[in-house]
N, C-alpha and C. Protein backbone atom coordinates (compact mmCIF):
# COMPACT_ATOMS: atom_id res chain seq x y z
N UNK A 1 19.68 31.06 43.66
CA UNK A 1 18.41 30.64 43.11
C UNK A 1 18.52 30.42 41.60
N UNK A 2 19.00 31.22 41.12
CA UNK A 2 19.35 31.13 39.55
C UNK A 2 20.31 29.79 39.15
N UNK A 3 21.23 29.47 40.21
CA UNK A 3 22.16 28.10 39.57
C UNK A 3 21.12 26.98 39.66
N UNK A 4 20.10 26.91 40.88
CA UNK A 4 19.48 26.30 40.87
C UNK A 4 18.48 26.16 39.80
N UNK A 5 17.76 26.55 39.19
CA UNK A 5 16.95 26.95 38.58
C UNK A 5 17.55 26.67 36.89
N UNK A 6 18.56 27.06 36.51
CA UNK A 6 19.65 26.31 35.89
C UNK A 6 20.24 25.24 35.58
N UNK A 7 20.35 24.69 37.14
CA UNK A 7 20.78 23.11 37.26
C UNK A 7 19.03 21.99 36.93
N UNK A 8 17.86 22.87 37.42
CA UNK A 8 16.59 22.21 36.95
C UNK A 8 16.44 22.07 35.65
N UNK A 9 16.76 23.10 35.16
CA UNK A 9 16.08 23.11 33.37
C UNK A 9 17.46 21.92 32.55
N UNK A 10 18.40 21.98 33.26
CA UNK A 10 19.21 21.30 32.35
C UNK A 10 18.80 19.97 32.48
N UNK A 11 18.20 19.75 33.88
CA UNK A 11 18.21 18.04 34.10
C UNK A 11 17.27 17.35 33.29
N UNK A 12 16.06 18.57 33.36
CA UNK A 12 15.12 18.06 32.94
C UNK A 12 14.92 18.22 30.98
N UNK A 13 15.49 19.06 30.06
CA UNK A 13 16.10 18.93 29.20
C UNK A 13 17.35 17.59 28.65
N UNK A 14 17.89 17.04 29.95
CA UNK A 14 18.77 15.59 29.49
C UNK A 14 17.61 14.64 29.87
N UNK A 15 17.09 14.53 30.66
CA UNK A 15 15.99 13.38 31.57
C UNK A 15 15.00 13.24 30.45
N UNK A 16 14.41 14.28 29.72
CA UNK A 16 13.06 14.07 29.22
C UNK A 16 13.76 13.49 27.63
N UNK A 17 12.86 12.49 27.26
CA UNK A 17 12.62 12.09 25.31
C UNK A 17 11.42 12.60 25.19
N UNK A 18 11.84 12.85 24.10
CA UNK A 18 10.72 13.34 22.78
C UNK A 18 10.46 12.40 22.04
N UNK A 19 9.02 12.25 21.74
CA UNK A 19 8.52 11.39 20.99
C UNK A 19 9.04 11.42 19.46
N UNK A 20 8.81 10.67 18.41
CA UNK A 20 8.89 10.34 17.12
C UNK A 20 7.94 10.58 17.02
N UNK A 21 7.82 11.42 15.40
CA UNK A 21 6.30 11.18 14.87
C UNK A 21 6.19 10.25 14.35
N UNK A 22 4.68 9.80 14.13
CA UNK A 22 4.73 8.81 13.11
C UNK A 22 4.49 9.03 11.71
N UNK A 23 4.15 8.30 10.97
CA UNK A 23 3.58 8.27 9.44
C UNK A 23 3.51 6.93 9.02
N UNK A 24 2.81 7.68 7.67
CA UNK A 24 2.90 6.45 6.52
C UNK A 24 4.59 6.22 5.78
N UNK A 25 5.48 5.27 6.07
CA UNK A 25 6.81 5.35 5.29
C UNK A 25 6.46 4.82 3.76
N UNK A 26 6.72 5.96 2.98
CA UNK A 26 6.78 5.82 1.40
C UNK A 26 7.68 6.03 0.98
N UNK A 27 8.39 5.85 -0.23
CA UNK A 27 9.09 6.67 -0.94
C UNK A 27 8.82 7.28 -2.34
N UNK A 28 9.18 8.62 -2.81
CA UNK A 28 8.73 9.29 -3.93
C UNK A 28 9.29 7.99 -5.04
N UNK A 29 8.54 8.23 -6.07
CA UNK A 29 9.54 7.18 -7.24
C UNK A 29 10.08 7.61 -8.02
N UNK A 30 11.25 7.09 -8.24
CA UNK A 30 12.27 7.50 -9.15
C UNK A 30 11.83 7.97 -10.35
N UNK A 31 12.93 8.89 -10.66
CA UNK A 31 12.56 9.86 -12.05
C UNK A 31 12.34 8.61 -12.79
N UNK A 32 11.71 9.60 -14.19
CA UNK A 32 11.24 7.90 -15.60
C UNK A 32 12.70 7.90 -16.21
N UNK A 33 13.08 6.42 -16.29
CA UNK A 33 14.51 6.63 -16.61
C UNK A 33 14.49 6.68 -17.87
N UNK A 34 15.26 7.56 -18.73
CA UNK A 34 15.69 7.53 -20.17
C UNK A 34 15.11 6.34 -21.50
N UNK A 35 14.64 6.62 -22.32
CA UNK A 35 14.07 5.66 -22.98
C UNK A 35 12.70 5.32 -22.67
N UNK A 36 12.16 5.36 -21.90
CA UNK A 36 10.89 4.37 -21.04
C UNK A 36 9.93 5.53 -21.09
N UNK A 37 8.98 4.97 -21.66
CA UNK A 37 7.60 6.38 -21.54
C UNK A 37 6.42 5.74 -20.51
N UNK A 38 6.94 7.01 -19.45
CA UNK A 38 6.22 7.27 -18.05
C UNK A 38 4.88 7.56 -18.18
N UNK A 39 5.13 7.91 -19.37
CA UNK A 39 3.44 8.61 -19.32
C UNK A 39 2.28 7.90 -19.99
N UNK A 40 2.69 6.56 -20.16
CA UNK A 40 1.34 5.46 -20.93
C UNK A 40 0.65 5.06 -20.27
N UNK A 41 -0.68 5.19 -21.41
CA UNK A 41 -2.17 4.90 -20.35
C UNK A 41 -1.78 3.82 -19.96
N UNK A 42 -2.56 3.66 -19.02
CA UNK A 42 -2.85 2.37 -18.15
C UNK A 42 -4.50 1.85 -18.71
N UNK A 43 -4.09 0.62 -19.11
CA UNK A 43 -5.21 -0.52 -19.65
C UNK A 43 -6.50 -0.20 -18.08
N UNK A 44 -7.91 0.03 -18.57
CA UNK A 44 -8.34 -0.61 -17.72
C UNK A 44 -8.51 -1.49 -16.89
N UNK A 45 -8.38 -2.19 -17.54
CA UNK A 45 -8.35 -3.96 -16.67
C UNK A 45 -7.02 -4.03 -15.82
N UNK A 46 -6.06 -2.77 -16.07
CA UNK A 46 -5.06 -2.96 -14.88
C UNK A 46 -4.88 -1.92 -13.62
N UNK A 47 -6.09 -1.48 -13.80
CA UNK A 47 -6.33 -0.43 -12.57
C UNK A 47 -7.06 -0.76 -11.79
N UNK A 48 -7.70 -1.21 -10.60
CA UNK A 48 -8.49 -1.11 -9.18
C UNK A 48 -8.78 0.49 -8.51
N UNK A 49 -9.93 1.05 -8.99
CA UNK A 49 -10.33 2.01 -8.46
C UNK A 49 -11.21 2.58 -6.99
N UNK A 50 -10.50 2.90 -5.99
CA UNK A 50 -11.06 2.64 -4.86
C UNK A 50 -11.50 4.52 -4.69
N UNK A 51 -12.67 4.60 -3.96
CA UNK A 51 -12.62 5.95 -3.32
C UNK A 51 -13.34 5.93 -2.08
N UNK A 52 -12.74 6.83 -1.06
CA UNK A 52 -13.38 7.11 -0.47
C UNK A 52 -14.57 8.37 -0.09
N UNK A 53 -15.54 8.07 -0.06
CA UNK A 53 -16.16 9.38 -0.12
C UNK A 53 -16.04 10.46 1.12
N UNK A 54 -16.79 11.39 1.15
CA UNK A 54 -17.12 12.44 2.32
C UNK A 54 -17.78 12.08 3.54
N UNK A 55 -18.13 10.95 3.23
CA UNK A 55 -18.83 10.36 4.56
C UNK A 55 -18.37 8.76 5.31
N UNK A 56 -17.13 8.93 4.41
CA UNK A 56 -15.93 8.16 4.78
C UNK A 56 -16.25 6.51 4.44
N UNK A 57 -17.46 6.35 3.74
CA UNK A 57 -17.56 5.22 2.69
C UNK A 57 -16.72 4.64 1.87
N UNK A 58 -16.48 2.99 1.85
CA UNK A 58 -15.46 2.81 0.56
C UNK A 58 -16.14 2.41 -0.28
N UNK A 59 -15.88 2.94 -1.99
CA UNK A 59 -16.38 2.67 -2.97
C UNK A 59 -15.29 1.99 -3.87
N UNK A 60 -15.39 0.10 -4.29
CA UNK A 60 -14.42 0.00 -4.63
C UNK A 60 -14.95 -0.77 -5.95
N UNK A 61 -14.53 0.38 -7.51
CA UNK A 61 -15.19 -0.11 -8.46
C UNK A 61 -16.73 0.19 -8.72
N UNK A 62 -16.86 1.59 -7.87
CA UNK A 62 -18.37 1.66 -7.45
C UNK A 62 -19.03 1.68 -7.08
N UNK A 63 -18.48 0.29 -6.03
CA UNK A 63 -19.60 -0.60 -5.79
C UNK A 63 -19.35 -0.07 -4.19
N UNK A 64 -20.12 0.02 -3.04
CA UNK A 64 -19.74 0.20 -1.56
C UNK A 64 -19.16 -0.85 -1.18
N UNK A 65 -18.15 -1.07 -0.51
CA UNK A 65 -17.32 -2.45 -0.33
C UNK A 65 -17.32 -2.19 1.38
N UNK A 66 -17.28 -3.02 2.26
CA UNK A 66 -16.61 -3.21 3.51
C UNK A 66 -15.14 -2.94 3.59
N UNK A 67 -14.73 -2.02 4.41
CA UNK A 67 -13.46 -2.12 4.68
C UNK A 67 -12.49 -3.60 5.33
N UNK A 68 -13.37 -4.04 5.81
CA UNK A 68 -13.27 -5.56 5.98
C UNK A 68 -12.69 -6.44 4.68
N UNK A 69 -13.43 -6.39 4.04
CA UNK A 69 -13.04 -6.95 2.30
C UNK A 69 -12.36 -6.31 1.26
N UNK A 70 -11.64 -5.51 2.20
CA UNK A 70 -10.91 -4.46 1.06
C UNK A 70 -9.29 -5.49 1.01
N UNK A 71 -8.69 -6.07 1.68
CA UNK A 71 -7.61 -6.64 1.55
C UNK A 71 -7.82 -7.51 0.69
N UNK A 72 -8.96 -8.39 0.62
CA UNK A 72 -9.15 -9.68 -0.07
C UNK A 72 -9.57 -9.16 -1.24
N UNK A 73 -10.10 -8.14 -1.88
CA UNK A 73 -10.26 -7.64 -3.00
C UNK A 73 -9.03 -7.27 -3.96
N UNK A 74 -8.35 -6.20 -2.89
CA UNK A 74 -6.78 -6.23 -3.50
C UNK A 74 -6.10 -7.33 -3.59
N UNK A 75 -5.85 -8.63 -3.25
CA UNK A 75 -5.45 -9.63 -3.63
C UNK A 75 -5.94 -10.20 -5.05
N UNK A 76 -6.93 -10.39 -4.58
CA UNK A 76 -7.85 -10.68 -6.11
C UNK A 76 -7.20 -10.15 -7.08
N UNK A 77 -7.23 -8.98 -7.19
CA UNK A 77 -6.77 -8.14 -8.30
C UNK A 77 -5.75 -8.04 -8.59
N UNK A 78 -4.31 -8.01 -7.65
CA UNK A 78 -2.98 -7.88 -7.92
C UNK A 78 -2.84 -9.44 -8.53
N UNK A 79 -2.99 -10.53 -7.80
CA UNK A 79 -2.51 -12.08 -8.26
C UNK A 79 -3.41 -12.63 -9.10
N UNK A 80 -4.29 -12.36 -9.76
CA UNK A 80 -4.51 -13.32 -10.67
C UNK A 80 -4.15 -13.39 -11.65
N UNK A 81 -3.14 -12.45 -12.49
CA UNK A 81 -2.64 -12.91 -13.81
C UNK A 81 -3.35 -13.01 -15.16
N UNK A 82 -4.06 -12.38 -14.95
CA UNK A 82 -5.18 -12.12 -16.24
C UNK A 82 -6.21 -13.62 -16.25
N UNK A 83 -5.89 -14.52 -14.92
CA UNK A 83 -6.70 -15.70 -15.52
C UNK A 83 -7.63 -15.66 -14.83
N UNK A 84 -8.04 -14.71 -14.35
CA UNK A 84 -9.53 -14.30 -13.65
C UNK A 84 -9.82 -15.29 -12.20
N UNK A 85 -8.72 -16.04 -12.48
CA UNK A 85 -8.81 -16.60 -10.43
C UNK A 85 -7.31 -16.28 -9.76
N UNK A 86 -7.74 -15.65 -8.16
CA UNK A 86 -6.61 -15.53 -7.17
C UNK A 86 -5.07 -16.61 -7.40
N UNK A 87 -4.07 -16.25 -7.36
CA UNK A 87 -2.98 -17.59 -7.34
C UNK A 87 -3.18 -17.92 -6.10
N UNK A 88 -3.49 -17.35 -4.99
CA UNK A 88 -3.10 -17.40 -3.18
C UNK A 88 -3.70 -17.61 -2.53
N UNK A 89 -5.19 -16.70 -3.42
CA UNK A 89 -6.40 -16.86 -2.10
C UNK A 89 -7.28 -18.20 -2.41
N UNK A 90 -8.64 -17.86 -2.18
CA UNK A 90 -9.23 -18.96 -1.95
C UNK A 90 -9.48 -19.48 -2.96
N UNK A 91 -9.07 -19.07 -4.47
CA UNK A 91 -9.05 -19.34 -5.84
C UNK A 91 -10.59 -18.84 -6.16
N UNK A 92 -11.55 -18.34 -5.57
CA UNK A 92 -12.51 -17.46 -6.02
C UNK A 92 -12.21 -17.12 -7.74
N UNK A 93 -13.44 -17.00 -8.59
CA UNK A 93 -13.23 -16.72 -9.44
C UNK A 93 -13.69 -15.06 -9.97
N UNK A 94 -13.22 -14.36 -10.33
CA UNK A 94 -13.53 -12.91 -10.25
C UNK A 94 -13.61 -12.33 -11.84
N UNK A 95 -14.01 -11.45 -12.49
CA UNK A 95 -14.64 -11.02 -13.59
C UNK A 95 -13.44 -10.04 -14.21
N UNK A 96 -12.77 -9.21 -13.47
CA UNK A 96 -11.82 -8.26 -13.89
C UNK A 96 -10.38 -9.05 -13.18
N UNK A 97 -9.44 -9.05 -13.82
CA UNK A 97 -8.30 -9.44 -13.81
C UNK A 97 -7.40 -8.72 -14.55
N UNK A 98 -6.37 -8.48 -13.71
CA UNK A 98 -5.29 -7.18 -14.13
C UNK A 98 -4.46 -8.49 -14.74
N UNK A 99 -3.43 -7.38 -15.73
CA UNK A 99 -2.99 -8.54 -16.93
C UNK A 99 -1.41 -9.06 -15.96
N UNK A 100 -1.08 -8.56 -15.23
CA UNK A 100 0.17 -9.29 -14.54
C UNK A 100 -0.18 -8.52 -13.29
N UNK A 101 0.83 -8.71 -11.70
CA UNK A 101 0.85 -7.89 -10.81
C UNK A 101 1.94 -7.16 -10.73
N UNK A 102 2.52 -6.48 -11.85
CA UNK A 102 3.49 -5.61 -11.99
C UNK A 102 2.93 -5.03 -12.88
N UNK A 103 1.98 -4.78 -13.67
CA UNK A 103 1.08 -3.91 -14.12
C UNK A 103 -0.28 -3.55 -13.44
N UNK A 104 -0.04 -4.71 -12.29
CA UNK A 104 -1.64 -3.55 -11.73
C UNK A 104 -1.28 -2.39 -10.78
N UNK A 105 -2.31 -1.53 -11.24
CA UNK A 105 -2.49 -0.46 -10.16
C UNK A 105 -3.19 0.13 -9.86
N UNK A 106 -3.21 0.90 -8.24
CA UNK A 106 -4.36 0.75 -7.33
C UNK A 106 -4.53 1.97 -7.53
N UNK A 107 -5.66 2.68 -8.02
CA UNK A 107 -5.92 4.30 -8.02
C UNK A 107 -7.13 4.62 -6.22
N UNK A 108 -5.94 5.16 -5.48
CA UNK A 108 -7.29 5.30 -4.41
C UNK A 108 -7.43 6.94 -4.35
N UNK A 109 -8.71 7.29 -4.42
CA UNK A 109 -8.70 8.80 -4.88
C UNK A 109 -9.70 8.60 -3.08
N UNK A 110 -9.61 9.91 -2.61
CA UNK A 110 -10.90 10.39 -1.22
C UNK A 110 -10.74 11.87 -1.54
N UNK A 111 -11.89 12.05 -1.09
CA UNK A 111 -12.58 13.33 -1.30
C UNK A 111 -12.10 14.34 -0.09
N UNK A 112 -12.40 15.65 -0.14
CA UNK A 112 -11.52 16.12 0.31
C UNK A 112 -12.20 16.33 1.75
N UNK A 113 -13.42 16.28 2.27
CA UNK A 113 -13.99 15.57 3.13
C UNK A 113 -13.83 14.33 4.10
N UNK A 114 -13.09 13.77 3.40
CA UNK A 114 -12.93 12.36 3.93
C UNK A 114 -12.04 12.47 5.10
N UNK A 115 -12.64 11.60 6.59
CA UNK A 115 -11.58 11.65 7.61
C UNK A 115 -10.04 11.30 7.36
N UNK A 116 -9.11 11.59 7.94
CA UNK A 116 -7.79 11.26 7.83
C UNK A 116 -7.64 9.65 8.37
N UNK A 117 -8.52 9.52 9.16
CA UNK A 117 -8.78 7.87 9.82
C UNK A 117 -9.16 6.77 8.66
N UNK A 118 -10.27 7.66 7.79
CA UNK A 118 -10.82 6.13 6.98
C UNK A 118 -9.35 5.95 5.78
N UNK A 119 -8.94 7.19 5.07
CA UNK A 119 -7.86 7.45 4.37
C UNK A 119 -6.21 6.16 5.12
N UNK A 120 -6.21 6.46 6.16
CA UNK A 120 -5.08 5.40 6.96
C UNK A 120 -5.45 4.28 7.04
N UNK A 121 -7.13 3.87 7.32
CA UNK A 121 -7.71 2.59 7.17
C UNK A 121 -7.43 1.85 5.73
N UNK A 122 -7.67 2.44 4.74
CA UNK A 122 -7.27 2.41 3.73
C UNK A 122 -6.05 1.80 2.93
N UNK A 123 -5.52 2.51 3.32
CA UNK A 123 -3.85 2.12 3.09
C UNK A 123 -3.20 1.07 4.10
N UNK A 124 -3.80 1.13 5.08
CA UNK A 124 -3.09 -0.18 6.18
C UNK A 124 -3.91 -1.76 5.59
N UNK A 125 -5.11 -1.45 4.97
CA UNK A 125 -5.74 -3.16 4.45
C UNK A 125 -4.82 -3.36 2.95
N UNK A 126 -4.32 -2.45 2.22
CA UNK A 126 -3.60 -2.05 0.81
C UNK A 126 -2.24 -2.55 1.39
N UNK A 127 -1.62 -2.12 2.29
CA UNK A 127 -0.41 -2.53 2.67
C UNK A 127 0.00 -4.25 3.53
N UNK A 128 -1.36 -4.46 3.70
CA UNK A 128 -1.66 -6.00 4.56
C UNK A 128 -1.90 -6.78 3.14
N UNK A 129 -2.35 -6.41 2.01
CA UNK A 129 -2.41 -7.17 0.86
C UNK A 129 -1.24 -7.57 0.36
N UNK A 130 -0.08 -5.95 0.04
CA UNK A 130 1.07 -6.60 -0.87
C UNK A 130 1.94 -7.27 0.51
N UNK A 131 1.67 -6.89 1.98
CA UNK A 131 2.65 -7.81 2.36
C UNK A 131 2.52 -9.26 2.55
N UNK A 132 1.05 -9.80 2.42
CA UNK A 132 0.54 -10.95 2.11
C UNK A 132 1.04 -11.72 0.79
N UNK A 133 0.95 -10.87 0.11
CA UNK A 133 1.41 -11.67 -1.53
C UNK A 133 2.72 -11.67 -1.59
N UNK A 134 3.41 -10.53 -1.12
CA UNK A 134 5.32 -10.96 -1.17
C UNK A 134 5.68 -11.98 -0.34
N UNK A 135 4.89 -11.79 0.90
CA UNK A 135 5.16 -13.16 2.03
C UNK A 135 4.61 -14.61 1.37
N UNK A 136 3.72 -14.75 0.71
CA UNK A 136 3.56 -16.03 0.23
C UNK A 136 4.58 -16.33 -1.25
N UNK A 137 4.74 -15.03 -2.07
CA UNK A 137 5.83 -15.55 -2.94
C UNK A 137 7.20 -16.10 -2.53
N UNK A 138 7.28 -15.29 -1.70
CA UNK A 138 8.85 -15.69 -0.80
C UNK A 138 8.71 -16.81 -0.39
N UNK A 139 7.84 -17.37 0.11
CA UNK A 139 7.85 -18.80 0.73
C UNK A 139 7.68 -19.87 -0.68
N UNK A 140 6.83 -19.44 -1.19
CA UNK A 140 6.71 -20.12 -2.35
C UNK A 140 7.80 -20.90 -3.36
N UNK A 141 8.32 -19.18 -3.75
CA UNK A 141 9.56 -19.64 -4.87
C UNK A 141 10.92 -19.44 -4.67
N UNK A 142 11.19 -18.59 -3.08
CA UNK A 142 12.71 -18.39 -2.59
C UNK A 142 12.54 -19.86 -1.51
N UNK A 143 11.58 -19.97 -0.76
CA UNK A 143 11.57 -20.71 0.16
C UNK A 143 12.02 -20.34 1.49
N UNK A 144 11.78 -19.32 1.50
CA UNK A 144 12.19 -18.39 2.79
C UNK A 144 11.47 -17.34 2.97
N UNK A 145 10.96 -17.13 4.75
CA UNK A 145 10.32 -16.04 5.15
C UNK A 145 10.75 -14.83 4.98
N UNK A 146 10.02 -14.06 5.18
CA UNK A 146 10.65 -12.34 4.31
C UNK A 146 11.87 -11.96 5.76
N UNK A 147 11.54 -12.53 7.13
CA UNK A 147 12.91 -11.87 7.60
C UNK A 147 13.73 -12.26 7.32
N UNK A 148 14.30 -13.74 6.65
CA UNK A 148 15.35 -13.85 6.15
C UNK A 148 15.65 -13.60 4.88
N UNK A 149 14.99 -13.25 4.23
CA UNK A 149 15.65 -12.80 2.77
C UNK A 149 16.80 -11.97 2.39
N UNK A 150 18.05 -12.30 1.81
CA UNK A 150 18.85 -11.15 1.62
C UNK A 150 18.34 -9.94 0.55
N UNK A 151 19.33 -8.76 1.10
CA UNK A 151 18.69 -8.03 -0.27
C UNK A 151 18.64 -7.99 -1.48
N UNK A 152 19.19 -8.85 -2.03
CA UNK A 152 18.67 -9.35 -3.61
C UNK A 152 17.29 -10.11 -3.73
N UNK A 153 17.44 -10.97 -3.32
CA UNK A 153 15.86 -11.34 -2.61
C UNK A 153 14.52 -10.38 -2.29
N UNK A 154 14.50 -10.03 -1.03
CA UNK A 154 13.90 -9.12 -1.07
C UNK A 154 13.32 -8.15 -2.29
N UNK A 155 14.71 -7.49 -2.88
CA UNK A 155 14.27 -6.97 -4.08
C UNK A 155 13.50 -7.55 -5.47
N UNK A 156 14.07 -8.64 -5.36
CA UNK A 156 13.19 -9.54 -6.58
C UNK A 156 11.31 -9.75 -6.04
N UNK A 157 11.45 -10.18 -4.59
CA UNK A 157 9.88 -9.99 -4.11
C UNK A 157 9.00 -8.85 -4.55
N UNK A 158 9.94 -7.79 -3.91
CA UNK A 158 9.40 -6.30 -4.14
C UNK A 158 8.86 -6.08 -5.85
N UNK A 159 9.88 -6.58 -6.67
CA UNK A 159 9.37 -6.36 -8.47
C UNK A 159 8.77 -7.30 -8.63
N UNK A 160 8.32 -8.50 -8.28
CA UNK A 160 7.39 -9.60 -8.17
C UNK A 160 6.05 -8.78 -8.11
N UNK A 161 5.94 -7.80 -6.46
CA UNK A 161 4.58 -7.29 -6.47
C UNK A 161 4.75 -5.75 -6.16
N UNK A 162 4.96 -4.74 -6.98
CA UNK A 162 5.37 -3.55 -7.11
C UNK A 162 4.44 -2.99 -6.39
N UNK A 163 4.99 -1.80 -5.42
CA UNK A 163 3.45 -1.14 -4.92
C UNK A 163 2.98 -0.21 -5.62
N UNK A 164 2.16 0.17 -6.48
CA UNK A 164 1.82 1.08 -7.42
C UNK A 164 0.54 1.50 -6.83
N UNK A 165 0.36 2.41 -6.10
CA UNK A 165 -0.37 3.20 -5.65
C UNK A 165 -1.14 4.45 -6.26
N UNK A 166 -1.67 5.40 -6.87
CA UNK A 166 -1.91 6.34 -7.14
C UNK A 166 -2.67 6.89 -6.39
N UNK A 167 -2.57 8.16 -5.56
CA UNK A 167 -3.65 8.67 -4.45
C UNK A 167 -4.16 10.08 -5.30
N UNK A 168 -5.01 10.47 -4.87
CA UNK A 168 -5.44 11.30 -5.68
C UNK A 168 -6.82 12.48 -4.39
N UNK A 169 -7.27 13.52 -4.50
CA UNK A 169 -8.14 14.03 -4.01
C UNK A 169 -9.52 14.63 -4.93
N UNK A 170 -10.24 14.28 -4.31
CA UNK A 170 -11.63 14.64 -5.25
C UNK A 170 -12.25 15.37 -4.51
N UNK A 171 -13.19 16.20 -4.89
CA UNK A 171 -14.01 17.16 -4.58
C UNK A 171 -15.25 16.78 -4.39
C-alpha cells in the first residue's frame, strides 16, 4: 500500500504545472551615474499628475478624468514638444505641454484606499500610451514595426520615449 501510495504522489507531483504569477514587469532604475544630478526639480510643465483616490476615481491634474481618456491624455502630454499640439494624435490643441518627451513625467500617486484593480487600470492605459508613441516613432523614423527592430533600435525608441513613472501613496 505504501509503494503504491508513493508511486501516486510522485505521478502526480511530475503530471501537475504550477502556474506563474503574474505582475506588472518593471525594472528598478539604474543608480544616478557619476556627474549627473539625480536629484533636480522637475519643471512643472514637465510633470502629468494623476491620482487615484479612495473611491477609486481618476483625478488627472485635478480635474476627474475618465479612465477611458486617460491614454489620450498621456499622449498629449508626452508628444507634444512644448508646442502645445499632439505630434500623433489628432493634433488637438492642449494648454500644458511638457518641454520634450524625455523630460516628461508621469507622477501617479493613489491613496492608500484605492483598489488594487483601478491602480492596474491605471498603469495598463499609461503603458498603451508609451507603446503607442514608440510604435508610431518606429514606423515613422526607423520605418519598421517594433517586432522587427534590432536592439539598437529598439533602444533608441525606448530613449525617444523614456518611461518615467513616479508612483507614490497618499493618505
Amino acid at each position: 500500500m505504501a509503494d503504491i501510495a508513493f508511486l501516486l504522489l510522485l505521478f502526480f507531483l511530475v503530471a501537475t504545472t504550477i502556474s506563474q504569477e503574474k505582475g506588472i514587469v518593471r525594472k528598478l532604475p539604474a543608480p544616478c551615474p557619476a556627474g549627473q544630478d539625480c536629484n533636480a526639480d522637475i519643471h512643472e510643465r514637465n510633470l502629468l499628475h494623476i491620482l487615484i483616490n479612495e473611491k477609486g476615481e481618476l483625478l488627472v491634474d485635478n480635474k476627474v478624468t475618465p479612465l477611458a481618456s486617460l491614454k489620450e491624455k498621456a499622449v498629449q502630454f508626452l508628444d507634444n514638444n512644448g508646442k502645445g499640439v499632439c505630434n500623433y494624435c489628432t493634433g488637438a490643441k492642449i494648454s500644458t505641454a511638457s518641454d520634450h518627451p524625455s523630460k516628461a513625467v508621469i507622477s501617479l500617486s493613489s491613496h492608500r484606499l484605492s483598489s488594487y484593480a483601478s491602480f492596474i487600470s491605471v498603469q495598463d492605459e499609461l503603458t498603451k500610451a508609451y507603446k503607442e508613441l514608440r510604435t508610431q516613432y518606429a514606423i515613422k523614423k526607423l520605418g519598421k514595426t517594433m517586432e522587427t527592430l534590432s536592439e539598437e533600435e529598439l533602444k533608441e525608441v525606448q530613449q525617444a520615449y523614456p518611461f518615467l513613472v513616479f508612483e507614490a501613496t497618499v493618505d
